[in-house]
C-alpha atoms as a PDB file:
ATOM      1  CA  UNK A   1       0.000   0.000   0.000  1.00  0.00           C
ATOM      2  CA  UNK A   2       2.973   2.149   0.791  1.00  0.00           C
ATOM      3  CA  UNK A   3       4.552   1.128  -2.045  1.00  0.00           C
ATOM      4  CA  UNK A   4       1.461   2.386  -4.717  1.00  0.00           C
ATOM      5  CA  UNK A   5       0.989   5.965  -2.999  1.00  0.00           C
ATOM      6  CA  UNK A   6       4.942   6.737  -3.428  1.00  0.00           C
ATOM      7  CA  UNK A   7       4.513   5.543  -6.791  1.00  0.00           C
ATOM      8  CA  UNK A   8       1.288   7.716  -7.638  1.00  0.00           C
ATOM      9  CA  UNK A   9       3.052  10.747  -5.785  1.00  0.00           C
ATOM     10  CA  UNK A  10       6.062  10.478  -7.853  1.00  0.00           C
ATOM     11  CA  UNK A  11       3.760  10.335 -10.851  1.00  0.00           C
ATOM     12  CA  UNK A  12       1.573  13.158 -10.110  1.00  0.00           C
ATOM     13  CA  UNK A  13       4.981  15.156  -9.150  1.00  0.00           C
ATOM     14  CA  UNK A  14       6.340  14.319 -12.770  1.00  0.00           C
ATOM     15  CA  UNK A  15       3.474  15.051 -14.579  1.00  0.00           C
ATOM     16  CA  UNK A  16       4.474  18.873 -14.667  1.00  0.00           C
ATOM     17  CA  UNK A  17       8.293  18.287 -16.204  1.00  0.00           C
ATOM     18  CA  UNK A  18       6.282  16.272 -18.487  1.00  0.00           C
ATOM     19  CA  UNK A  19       4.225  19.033 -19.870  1.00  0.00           C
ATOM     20  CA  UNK A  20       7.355  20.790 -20.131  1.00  0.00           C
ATOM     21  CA  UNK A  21       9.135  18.529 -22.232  1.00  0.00           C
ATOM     22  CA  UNK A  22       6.162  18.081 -24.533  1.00  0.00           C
ATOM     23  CA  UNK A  23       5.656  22.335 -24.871  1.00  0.00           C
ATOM     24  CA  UNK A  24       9.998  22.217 -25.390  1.00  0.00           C
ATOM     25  CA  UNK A  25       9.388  19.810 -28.453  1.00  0.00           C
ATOM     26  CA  UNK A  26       6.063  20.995 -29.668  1.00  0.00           C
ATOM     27  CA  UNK A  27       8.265  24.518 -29.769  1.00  0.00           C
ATOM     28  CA  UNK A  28      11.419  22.944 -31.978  1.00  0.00           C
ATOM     29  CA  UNK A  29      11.496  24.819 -35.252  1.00  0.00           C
ATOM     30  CA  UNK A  30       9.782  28.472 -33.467  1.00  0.00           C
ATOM     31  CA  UNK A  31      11.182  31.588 -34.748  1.00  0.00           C
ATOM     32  CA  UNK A  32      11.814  33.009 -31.142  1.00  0.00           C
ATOM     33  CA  UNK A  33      13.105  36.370 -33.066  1.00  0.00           C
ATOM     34  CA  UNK A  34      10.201  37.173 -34.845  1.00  0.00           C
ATOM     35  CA  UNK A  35       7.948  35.406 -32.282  1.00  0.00           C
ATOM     36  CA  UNK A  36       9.074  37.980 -29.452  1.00  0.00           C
ATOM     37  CA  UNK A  37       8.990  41.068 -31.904  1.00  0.00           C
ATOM     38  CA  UNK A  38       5.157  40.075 -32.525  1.00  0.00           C
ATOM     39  CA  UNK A  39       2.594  42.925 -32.503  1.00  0.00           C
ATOM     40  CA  UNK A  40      -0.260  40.013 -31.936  1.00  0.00           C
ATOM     41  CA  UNK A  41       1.529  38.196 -29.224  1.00  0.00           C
ATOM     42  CA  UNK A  42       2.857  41.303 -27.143  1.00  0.00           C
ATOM     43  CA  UNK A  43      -0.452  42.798 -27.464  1.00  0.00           C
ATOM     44  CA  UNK A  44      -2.259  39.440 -26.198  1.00  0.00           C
ATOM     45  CA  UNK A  45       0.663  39.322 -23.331  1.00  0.00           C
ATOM     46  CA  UNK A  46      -0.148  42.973 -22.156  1.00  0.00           C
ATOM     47  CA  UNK A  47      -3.654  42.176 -21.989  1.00  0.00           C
ATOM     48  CA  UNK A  48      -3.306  38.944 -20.250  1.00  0.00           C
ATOM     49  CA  UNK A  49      -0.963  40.431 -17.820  1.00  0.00           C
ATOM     50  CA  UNK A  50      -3.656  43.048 -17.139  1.00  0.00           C
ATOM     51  CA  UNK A  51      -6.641  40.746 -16.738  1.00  0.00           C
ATOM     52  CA  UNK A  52      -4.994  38.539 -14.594  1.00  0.00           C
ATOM     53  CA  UNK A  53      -3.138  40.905 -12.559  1.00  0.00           C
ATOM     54  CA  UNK A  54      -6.396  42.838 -11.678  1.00  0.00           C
ATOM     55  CA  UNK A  55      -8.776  39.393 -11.195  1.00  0.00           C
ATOM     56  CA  UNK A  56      -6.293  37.973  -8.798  1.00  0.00           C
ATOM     57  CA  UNK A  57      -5.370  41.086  -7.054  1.00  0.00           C
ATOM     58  CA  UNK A  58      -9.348  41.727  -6.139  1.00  0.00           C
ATOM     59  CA  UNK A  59     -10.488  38.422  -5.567  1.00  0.00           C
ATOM     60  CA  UNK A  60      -8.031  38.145  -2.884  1.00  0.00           C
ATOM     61  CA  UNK A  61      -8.758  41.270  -1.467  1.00  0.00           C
ATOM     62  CA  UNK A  62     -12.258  40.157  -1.535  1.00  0.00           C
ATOM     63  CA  UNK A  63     -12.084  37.311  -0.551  1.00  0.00           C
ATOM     64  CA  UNK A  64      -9.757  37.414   2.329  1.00  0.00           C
ATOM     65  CA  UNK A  65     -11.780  40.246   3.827  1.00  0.00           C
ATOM     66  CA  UNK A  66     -14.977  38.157   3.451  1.00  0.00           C
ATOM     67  CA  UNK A  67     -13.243  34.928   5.599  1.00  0.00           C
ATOM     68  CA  UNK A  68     -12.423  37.727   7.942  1.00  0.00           C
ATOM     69  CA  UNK A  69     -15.495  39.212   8.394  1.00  0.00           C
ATOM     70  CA  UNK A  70     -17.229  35.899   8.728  1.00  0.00           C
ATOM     71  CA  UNK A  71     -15.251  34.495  11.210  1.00  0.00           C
ATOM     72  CA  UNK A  72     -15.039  38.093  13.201  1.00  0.00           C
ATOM     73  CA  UNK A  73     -18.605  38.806  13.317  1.00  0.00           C
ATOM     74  CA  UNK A  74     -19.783  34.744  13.199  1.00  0.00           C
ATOM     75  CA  UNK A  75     -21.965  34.913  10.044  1.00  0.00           C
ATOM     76  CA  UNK A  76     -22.347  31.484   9.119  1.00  0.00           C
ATOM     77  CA  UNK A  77     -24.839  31.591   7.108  1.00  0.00           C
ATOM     78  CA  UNK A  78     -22.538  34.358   4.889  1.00  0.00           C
ATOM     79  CA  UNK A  79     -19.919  31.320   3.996  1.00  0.00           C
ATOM     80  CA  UNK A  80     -23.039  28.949   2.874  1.00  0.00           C
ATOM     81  CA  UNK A  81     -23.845  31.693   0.458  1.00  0.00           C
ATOM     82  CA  UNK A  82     -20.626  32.139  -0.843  1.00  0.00           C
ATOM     83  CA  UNK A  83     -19.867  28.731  -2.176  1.00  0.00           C
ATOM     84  CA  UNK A  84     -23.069  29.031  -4.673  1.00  0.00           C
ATOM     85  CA  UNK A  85     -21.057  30.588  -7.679  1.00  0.00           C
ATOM     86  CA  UNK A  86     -18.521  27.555  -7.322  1.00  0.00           C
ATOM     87  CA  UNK A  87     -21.394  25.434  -8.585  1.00  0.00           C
ATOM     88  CA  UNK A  88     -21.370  27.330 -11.494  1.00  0.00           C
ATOM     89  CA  UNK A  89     -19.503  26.287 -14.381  1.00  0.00           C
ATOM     90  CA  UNK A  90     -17.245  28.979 -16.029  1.00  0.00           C
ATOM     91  CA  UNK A  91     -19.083  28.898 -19.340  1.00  0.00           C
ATOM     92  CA  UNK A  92     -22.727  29.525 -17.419  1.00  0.00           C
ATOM     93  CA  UNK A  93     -21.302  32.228 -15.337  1.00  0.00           C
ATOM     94  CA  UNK A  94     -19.573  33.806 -18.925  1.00  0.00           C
ATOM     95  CA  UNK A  95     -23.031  33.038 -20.397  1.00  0.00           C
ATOM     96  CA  UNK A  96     -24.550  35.056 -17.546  1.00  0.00           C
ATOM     97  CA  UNK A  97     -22.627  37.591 -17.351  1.00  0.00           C
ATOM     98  CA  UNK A  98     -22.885  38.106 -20.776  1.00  0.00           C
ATOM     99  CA  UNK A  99     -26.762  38.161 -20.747  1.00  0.00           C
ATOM    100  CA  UNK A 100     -26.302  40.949 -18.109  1.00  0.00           C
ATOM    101  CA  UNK A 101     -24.709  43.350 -20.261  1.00  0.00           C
ATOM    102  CA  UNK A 102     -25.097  42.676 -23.464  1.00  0.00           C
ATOM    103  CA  UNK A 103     -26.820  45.084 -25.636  1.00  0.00           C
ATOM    104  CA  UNK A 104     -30.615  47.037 -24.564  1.00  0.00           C
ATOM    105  CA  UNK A 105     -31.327  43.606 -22.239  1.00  0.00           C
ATOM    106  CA  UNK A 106     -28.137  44.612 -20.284  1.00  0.00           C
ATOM    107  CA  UNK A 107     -28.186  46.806 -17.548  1.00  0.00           C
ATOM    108  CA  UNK A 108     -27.111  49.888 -19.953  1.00  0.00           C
ATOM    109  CA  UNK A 109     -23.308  51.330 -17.841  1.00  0.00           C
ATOM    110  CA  UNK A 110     -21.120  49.094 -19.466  1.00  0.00           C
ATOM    111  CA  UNK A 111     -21.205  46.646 -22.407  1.00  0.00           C
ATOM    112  CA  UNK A 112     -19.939  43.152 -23.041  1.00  0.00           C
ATOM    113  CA  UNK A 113     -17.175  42.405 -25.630  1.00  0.00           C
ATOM    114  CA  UNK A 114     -15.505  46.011 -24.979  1.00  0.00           C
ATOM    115  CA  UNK A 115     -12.290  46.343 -24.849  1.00  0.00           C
ATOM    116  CA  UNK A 116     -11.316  46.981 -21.201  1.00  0.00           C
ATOM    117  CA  UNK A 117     -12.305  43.329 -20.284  1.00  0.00           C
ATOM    118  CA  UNK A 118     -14.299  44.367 -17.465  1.00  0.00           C
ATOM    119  CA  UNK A 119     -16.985  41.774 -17.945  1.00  0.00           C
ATOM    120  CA  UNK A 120     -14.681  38.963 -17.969  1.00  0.00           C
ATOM    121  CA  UNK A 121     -13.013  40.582 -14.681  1.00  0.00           C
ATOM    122  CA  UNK A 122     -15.869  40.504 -13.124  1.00  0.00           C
ATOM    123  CA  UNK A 123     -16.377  36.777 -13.453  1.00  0.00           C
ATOM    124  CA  UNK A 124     -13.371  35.835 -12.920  1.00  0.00           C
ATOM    125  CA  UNK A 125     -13.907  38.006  -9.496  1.00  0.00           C
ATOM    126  CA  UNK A 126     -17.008  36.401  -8.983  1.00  0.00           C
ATOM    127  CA  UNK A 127     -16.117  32.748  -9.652  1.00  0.00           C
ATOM    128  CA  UNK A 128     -12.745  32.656  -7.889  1.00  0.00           C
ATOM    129  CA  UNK A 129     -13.892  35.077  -5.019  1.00  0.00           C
ATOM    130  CA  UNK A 130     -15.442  32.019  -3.204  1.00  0.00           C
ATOM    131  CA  UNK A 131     -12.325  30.008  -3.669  1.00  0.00           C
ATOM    132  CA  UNK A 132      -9.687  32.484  -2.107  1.00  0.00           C
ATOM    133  CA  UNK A 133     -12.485  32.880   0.379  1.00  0.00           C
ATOM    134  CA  UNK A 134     -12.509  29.040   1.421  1.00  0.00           C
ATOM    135  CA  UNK A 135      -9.045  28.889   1.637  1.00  0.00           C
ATOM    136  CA  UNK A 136      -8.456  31.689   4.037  1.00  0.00           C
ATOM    137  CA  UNK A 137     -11.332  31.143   6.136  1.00  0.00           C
ATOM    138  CA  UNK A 138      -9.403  27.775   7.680  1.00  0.00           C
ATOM    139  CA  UNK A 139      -6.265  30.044   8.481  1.00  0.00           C
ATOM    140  CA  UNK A 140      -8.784  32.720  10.261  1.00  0.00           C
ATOM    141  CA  UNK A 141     -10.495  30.149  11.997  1.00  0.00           C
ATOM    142  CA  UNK A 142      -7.337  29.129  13.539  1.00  0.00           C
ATOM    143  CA  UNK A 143      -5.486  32.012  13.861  1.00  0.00           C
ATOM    144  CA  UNK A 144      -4.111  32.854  17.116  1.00  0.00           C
ATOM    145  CA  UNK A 145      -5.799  36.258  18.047  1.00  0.00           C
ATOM    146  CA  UNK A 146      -3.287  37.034  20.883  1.00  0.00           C
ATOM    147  CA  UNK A 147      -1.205  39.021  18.328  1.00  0.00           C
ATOM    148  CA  UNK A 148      -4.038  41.291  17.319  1.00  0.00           C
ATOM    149  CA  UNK A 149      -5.043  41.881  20.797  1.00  0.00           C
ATOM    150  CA  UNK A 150      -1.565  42.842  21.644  1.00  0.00           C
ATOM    151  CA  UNK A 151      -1.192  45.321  18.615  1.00  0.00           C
ATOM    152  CA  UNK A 152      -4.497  46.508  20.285  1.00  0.00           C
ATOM    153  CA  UNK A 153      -2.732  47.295  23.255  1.00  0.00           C
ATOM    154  CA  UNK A 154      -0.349  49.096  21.611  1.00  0.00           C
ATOM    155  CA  UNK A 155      -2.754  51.308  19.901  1.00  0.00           C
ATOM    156  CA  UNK A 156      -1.734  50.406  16.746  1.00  0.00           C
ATOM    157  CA  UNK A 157      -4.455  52.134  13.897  1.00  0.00           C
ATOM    158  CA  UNK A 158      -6.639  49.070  12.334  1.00  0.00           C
ATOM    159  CA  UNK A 159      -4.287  48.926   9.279  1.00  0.00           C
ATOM    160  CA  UNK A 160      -0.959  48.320  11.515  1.00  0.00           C
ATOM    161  CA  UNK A 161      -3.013  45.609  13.610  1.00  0.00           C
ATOM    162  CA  UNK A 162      -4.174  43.766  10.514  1.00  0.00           C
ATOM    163  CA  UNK A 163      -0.407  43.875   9.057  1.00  0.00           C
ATOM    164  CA  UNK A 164       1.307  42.767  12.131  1.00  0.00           C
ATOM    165  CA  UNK A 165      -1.274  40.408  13.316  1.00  0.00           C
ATOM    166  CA  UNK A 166      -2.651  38.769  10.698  1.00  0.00           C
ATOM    167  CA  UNK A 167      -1.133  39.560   7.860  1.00  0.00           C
ATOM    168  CA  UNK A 168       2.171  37.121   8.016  1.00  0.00           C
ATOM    169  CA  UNK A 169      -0.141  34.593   9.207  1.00  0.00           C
ATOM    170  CA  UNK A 170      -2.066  34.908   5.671  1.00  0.00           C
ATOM    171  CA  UNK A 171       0.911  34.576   3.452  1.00  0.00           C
ATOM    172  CA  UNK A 172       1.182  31.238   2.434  1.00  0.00           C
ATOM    173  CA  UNK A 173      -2.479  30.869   1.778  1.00  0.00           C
ATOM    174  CA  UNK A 174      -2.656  34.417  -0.177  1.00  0.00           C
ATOM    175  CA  UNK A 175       0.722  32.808  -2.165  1.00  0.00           C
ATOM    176  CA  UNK A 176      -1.137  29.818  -2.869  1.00  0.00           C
ATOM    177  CA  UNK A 177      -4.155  31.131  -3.455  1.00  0.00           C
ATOM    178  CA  UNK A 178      -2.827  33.479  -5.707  1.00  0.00           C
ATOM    179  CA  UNK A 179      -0.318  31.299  -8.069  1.00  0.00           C
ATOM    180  CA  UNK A 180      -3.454  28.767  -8.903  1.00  0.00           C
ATOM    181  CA  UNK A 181      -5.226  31.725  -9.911  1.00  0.00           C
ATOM    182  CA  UNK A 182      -2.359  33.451 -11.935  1.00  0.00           C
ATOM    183  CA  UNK A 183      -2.468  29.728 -13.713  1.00  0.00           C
ATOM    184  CA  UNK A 184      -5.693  28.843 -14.329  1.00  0.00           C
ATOM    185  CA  UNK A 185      -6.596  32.805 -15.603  1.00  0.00           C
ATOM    186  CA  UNK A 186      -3.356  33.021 -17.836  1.00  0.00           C
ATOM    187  CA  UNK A 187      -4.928  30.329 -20.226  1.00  0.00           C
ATOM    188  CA  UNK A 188      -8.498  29.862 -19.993  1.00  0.00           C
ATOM    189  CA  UNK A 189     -10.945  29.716 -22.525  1.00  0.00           C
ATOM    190  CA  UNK A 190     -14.521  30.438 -21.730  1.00  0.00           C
ATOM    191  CA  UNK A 191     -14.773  33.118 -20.254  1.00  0.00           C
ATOM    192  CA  UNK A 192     -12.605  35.547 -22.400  1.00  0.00           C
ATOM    193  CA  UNK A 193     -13.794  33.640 -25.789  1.00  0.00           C
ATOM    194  CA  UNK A 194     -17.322  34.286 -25.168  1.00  0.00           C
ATOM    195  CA  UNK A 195     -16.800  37.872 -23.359  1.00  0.00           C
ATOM    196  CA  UNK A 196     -13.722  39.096 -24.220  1.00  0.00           C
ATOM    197  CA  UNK A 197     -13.315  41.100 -27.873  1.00  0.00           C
ATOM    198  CA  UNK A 198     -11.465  39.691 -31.785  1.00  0.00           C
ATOM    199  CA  UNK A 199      -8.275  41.955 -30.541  1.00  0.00           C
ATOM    200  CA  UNK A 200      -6.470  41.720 -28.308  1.00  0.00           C
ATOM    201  CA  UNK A 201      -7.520  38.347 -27.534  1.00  0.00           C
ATOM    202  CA  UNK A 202      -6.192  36.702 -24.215  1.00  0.00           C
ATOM    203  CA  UNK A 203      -3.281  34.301 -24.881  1.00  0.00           C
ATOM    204  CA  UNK A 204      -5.255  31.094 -23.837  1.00  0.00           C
ATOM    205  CA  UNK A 205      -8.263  32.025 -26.967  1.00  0.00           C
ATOM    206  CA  UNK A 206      -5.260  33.301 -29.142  1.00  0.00           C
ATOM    207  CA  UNK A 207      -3.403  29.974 -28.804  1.00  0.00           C
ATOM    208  CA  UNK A 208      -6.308  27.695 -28.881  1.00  0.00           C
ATOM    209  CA  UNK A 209      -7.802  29.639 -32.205  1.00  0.00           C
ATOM    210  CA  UNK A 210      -4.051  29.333 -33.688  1.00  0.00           C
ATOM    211  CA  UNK A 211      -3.825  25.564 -32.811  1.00  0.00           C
ATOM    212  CA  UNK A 212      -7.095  25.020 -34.623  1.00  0.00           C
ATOM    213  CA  UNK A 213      -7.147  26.485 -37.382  1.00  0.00           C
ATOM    214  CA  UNK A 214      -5.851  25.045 -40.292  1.00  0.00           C
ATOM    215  CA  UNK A 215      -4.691  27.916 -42.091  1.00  0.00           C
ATOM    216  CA  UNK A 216      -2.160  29.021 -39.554  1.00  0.00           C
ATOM    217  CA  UNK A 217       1.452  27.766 -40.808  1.00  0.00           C
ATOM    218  CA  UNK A 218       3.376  28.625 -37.622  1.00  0.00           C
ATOM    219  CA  UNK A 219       2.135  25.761 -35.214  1.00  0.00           C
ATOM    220  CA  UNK A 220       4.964  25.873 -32.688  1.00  0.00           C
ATOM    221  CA  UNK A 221       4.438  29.450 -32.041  1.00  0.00           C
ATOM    222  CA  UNK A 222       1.578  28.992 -29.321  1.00  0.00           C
ATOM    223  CA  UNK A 223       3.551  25.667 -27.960  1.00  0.00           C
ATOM    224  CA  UNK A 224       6.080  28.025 -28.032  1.00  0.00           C
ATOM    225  CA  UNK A 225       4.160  30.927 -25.868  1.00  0.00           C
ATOM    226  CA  UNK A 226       2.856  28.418 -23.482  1.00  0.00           C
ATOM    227  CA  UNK A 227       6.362  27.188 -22.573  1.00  0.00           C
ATOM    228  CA  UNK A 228       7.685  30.836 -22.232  1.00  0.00           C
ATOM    229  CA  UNK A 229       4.316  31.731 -19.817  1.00  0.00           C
ATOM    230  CA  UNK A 230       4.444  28.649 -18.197  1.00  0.00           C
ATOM    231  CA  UNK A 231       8.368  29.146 -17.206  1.00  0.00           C
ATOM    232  CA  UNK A 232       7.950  32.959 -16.189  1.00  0.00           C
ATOM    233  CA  UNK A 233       5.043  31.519 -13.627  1.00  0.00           C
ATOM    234  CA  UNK A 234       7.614  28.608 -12.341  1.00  0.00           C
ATOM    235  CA  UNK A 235      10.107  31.186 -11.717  1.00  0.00           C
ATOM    236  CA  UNK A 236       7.570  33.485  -9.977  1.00  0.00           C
ATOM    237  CA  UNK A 237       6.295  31.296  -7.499  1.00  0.00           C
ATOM    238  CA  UNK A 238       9.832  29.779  -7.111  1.00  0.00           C
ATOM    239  CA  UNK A 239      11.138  33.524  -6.092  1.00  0.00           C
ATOM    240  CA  UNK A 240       8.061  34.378  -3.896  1.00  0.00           C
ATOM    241  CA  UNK A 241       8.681  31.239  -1.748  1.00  0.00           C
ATOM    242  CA  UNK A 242      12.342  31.368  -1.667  1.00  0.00           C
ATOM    243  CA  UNK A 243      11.503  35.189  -0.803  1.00  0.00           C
ATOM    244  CA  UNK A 244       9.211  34.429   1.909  1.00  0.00           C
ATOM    245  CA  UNK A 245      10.689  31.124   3.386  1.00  0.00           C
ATOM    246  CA  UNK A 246      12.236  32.188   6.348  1.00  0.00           C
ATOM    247  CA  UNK A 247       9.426  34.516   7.638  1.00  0.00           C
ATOM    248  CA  UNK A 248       6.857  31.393   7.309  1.00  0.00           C
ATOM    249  CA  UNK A 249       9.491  29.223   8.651  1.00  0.00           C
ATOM    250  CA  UNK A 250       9.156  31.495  11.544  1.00  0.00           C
ATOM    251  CA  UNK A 251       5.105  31.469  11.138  1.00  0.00           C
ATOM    252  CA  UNK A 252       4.896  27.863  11.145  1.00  0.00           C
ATOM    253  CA  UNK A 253       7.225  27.769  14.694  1.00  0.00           C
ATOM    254  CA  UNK A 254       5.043  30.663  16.073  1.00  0.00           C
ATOM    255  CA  UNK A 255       7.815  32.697  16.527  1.00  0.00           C
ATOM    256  CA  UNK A 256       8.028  36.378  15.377  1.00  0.00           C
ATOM    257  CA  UNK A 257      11.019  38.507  15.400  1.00  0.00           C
END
């Protein structure tokens, strides 16, 4: 039995350097010159950047405060609510969202299919809120409140007593929280297909739509773009951990210096 779960693990662990060495020789033959130099791609980058950057940003904002507010003021019922939209699959809640502002049947202050990508920020926010939510209402639940109480006593403003007693307590949910959401946005589908606009598509529509369509003769290029995202995100949330290791060493011990 022992035997079979090491195996699986070291399976399951592999399976990433395996995607890795399929994108490397899916990518053999890419013109990285003209790749990089790109008006299509860098524009698609920029925009994923930007959607992703602000979707993960809020819903952890939102989220976090939500697991905080439940667990400070004891409003159960608050967290039953909040799982609904995680029954939702991402298509239905595009689909819905799109029905809510498309055209005269919208509600008229902002449009699907523009531009900014507003729409498909907002359900991204509203899908993934409940997630981040769910993960840092187990760290609130058992945080040691001691450390607020004593920032209390120091009269620290609320700000200073969130950031010294909670906040290092948070990080490695936030960082984990935050990474699955950087990877899962970065290359979806649904959502931005259905909401987003024909340019500058998100890199995960641009890719698939390259991939297939027929008429497209450079087929390593999104291989290509999906190694070079897929390495920039390793090396983020290699840097953020090694960044952050010793203060959650220190976390974990319950010691803070």
């Amino acid at each position: 039995m022992l035997r079979s779960s090491v195996a699986v693990t070291i399976m399951v662990s592999l399976l990433p350097l395996t995607a890795l060495v399929f994108l490397a020789i899916e990518s053999m033959g890419t013109d990285w010159g003209s790749l990089l130099t790109d008006e299509t791609w860098r524009d698609s980058f920029i925009t994923t950047l930007y959607v992703v950057s602000v979707s993960t940003i809020l819903s952890l904002v939102i989220g976090t405060w939500l697991a905080r507010t439940v667990v400070k003021k004891d409003w159960r019922f608050l967290s039953s609510v909040l799982r609904l939209p995680m029954f939702v699959p991402h298509i239905a809640a595009a689909y819905l969202f799109w029905l809510l502002f498309s055209g005269t049947n919208g509600i008229g202050w902002i449009e699907a299919n523009e531009r900014d990508y507003v729409t498909v920020i907002l359900t991204y926010i509203w899908k993934e809120t409940p997630f981040v939510f769910l993960m840092m209402l187990g760290t609130y639940e058992q945080l040691n409140r001691g450390y607020v109480e004593m920032a209390k006593t120091l009269q620290l403003s609320p700000f200073d007593q969130f950031k010294h007693g909670e906040l290092p307590f948070l990080m490695k949910p936030l960082l984990d929280s935050a990474w699955i959401l950087i990877a899962f946005i970065s290359f979806a589908y649904e959502v931005p297909a259905l909401l987003g606009v024909t340019y500058p598509k998100l890199i995960g529509v641009l890719a698939y739509e390259r991939l297939s369509t027929g008429l497209y003769l450079e087929a390593t290029e999104p291989y290509a773009v999906a190694l070079m995202w897929t390495c920039l995100v390793g090396i983020g949330v290699f840097l953020s951990y090694v960044l952050t290791a010793s203060i959650r060493r220190r976390i974990e011990r319950g010691v803070r210096r």
